[in-house]
C-alpha atoms as a PDB file:
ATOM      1  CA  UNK A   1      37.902 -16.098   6.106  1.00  0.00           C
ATOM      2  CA  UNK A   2      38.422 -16.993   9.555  1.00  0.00           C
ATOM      3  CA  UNK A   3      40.018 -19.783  11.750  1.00  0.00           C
ATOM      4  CA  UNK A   4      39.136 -20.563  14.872  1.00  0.00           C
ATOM      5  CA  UNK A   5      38.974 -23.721  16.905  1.00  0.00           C
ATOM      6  CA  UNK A   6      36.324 -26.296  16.931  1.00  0.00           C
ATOM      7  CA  UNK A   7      33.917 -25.843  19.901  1.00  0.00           C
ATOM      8  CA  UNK A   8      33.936 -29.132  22.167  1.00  0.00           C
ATOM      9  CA  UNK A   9      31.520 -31.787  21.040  1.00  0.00           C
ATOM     10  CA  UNK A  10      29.742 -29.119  18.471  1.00  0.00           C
ATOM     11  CA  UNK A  11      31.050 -31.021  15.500  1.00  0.00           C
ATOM     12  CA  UNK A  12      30.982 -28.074  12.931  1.00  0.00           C
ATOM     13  CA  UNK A  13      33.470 -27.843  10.500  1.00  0.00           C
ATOM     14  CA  UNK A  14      32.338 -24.183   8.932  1.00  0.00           C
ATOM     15  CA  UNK A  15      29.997 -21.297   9.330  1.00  0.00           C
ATOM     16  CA  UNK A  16      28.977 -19.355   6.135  1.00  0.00           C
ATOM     17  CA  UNK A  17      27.229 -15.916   6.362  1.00  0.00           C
ATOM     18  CA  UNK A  18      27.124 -12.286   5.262  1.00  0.00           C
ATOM     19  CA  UNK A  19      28.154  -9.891   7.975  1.00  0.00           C
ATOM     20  CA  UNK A  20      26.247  -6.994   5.219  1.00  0.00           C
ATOM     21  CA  UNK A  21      25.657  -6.956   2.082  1.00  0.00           C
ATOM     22  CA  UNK A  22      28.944  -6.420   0.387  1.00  0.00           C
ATOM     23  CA  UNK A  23      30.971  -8.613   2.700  1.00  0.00           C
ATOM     24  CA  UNK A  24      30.778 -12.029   3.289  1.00  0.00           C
ATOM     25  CA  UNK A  25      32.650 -14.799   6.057  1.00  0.00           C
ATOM     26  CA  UNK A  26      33.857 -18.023   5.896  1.00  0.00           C
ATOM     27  CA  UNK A  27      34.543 -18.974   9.226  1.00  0.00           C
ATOM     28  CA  UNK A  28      36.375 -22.500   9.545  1.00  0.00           C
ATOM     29  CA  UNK A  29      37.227 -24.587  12.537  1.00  0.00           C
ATOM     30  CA  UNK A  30      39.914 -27.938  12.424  1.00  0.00           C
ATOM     31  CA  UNK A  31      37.017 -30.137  13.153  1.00  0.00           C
ATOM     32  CA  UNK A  32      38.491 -33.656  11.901  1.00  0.00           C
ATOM     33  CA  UNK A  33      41.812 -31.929  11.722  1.00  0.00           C
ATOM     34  CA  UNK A  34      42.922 -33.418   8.095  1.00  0.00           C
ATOM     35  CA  UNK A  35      43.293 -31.916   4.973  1.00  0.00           C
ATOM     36  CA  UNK A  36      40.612 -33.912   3.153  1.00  0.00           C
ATOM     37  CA  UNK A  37      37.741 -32.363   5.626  1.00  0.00           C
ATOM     38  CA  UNK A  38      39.127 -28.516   5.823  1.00  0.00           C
ATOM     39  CA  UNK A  39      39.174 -28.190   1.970  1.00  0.00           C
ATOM     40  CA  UNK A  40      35.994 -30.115   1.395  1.00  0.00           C
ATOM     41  CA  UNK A  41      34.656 -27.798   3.973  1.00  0.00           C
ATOM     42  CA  UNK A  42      36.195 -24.209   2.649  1.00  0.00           C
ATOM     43  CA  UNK A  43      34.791 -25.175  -0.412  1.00  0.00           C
ATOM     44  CA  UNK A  44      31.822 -26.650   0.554  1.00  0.00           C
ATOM     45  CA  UNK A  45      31.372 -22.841   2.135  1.00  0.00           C
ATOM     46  CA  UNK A  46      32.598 -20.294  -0.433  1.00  0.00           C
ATOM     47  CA  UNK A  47      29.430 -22.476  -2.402  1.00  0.00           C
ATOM     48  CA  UNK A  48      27.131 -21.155   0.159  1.00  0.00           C
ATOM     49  CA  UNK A  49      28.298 -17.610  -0.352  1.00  0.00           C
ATOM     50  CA  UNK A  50      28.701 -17.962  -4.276  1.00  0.00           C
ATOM     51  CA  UNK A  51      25.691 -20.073  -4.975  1.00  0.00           C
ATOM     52  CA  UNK A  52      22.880 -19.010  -2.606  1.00  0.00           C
ATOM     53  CA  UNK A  53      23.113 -15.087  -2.034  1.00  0.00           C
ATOM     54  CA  UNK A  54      21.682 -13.930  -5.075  1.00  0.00           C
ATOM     55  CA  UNK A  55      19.181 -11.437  -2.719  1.00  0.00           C
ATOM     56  CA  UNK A  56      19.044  -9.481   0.167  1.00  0.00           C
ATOM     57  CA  UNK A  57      16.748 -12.297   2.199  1.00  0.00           C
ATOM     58  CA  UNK A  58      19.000 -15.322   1.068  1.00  0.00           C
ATOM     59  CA  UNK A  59      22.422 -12.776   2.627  1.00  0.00           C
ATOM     60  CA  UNK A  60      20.504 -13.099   6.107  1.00  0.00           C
ATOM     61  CA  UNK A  61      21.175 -17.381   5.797  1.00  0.00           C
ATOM     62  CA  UNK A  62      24.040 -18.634   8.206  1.00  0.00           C
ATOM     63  CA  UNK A  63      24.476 -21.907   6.998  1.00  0.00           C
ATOM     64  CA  UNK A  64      26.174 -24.069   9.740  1.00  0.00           C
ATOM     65  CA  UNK A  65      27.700 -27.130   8.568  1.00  0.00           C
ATOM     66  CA  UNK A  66      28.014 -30.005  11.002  1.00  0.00           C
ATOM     67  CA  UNK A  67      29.295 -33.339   8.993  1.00  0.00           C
ATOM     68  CA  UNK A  68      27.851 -35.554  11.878  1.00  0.00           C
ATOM     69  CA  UNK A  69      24.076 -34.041  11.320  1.00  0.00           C
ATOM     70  CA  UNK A  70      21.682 -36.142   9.549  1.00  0.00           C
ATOM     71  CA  UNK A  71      21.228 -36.016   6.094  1.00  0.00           C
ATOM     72  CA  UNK A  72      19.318 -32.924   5.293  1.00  0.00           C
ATOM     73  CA  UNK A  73      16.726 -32.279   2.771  1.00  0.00           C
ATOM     74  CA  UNK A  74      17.886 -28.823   1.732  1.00  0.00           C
ATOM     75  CA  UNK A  75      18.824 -28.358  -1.927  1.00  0.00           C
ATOM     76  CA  UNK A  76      21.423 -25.766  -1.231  1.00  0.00           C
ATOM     77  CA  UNK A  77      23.282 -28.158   1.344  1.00  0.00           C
ATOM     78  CA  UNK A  78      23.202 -31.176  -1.269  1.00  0.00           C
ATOM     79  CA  UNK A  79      24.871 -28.112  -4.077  1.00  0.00           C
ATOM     80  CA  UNK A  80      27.270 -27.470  -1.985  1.00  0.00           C
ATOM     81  CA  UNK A  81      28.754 -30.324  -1.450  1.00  0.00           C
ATOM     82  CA  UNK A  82      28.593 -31.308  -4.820  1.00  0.00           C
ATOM     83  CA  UNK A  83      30.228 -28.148  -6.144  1.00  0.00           C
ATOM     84  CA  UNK A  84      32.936 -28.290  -2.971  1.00  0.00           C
ATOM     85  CA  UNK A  85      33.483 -32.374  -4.718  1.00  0.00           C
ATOM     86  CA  UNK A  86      33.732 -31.319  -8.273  1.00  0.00           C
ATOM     87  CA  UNK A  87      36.206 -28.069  -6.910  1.00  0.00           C
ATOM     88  CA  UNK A  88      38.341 -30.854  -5.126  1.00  0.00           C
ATOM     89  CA  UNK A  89      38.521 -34.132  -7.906  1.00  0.00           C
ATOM     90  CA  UNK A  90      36.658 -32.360 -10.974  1.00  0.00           C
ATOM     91  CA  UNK A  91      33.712 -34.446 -12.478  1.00  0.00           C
ATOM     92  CA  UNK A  92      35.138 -36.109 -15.745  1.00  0.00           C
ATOM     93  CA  UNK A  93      37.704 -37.706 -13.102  1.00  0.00           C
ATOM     94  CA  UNK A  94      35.262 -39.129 -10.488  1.00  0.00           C
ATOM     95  CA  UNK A  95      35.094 -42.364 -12.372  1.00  0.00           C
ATOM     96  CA  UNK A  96      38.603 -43.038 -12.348  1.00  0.00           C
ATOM     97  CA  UNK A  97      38.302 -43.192  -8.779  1.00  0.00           C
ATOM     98  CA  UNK A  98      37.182 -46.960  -8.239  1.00  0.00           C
ATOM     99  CA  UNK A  99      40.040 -48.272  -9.961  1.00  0.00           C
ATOM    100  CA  UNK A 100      42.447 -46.531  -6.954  1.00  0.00           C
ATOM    101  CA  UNK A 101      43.476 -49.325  -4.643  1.00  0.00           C
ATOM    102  CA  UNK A 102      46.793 -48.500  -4.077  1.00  0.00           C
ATOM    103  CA  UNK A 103      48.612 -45.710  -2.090  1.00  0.00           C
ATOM    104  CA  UNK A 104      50.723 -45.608  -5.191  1.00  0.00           C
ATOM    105  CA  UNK A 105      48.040 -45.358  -7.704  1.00  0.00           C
ATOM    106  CA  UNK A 106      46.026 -42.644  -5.234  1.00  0.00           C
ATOM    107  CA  UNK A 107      49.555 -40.303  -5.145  1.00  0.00           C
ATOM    108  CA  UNK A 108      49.534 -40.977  -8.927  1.00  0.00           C
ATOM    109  CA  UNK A 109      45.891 -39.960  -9.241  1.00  0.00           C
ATOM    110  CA  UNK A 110      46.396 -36.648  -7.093  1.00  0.00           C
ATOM    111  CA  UNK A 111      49.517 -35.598  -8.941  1.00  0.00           C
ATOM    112  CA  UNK A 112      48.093 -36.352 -12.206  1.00  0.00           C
ATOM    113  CA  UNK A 113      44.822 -33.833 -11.066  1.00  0.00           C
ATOM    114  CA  UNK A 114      46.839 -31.553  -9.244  1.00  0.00           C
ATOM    115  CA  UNK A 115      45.344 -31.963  -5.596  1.00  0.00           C
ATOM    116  CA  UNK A 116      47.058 -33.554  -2.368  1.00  0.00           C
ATOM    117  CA  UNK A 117      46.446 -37.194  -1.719  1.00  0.00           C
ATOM    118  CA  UNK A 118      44.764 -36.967   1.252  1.00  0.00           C
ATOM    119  CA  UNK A 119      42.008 -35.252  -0.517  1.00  0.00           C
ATOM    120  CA  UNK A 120      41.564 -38.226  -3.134  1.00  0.00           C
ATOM    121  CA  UNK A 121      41.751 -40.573   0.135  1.00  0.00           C
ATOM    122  CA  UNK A 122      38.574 -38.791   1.762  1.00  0.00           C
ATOM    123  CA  UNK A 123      36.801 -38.694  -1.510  1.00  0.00           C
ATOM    124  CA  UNK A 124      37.319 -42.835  -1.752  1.00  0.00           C
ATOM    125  CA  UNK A 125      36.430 -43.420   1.969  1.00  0.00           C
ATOM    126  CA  UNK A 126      33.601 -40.419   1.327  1.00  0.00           C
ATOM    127  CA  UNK A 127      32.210 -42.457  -1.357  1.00  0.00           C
ATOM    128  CA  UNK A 128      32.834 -46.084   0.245  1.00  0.00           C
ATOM    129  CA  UNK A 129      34.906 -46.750  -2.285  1.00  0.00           C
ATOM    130  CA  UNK A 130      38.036 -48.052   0.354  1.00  0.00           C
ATOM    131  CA  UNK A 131      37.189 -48.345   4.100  1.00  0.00           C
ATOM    132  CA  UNK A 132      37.188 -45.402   6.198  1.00  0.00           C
ATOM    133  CA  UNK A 133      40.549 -46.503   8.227  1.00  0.00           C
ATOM    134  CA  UNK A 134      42.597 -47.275   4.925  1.00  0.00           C
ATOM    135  CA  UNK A 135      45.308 -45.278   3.665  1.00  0.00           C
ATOM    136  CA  UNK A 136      44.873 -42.542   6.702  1.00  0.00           C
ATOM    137  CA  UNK A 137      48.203 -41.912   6.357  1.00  0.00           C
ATOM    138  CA  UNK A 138      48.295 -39.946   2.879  1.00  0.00           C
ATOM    139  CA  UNK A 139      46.166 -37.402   4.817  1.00  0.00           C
ATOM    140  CA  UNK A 140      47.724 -34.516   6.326  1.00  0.00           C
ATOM    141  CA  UNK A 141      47.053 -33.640  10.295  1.00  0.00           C
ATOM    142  CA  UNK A 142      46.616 -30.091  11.070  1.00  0.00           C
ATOM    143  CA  UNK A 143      46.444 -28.473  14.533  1.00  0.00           C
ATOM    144  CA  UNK A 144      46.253 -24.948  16.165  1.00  0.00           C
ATOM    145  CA  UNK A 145      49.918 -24.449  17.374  1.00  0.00           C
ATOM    146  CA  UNK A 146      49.445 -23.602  20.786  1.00  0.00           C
ATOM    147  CA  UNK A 147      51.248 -20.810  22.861  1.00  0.00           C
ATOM    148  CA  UNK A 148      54.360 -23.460  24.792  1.00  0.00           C
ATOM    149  CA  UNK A 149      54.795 -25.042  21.199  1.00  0.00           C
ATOM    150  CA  UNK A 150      57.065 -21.399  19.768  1.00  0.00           C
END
């Protein structure tokens, strides 16, 4: 796995490929730079290199994962996200989500499932569930420390 920073006004959050055979890369950026969008998005691409290199031609796929794209019709890009959702907030506790309206019932929720809060808060605002500028805060920031911050 590599980091690296997001590319001006490229909007991708992760690369997935197979440098050979036998060795795979995750490459991530801090597109969005919250925790709720680089997990879904590490996730979202160790599903591409678990799920869809099962031969030699499907190792040669670089799947490049811009959340801004239109929807795509691509069955792999659709399993990935779901499986990068259920690794997040596991499936027999999606429908406990609508009933979180409260910071203190999300940080209940989280600890309860073992998974930070800003990840349940992207999942809501993901799924329309709360409005995309609510609860913002319970997400964690992260950043590229540059070389004047040491």
């Amino acid at each position: 796995m590599v980091l690296v920073p997001a590319i001006p006004r490229a909007h991708v959050s992760g690369v997935a490929r197979w440098l050979n055979p036998t060795r795979p890369l995750i490459q991530l950026s801090l597109y969005g730079k919250t925790n709720d969008k680089f997990w879904f998005s590490f996730f979202h691409e160790a599903a591409h290199i678990l799920l869809h290199a099962n031969s030699k031609e499907e190792k040669k796929s670089i799947f490049l994962d811009d959340p801004n794209a239109a929807q795509t019709d691509d069955p792999r890009e659709h399993e990935a996200n779901q499986w990068s959702g259920n690794s997040l907030i596991p499936s027999q506790h999606v429908q406990s989500l609508a009933s979180l309206r409260t910071k203190a019932a999300v940080v209940g929720f989280a600890q309860r499932i073992g998974v930070h809060p800003g990840i349940v808060v992207g999942r809501l605002q993901h799924d329309k569930l709360i409005d995309p500028s609510w609860m913002n805060d319970l997400k964690q920031s992260f950043r590229f420390k540059e070389a004047s911050d040491e």
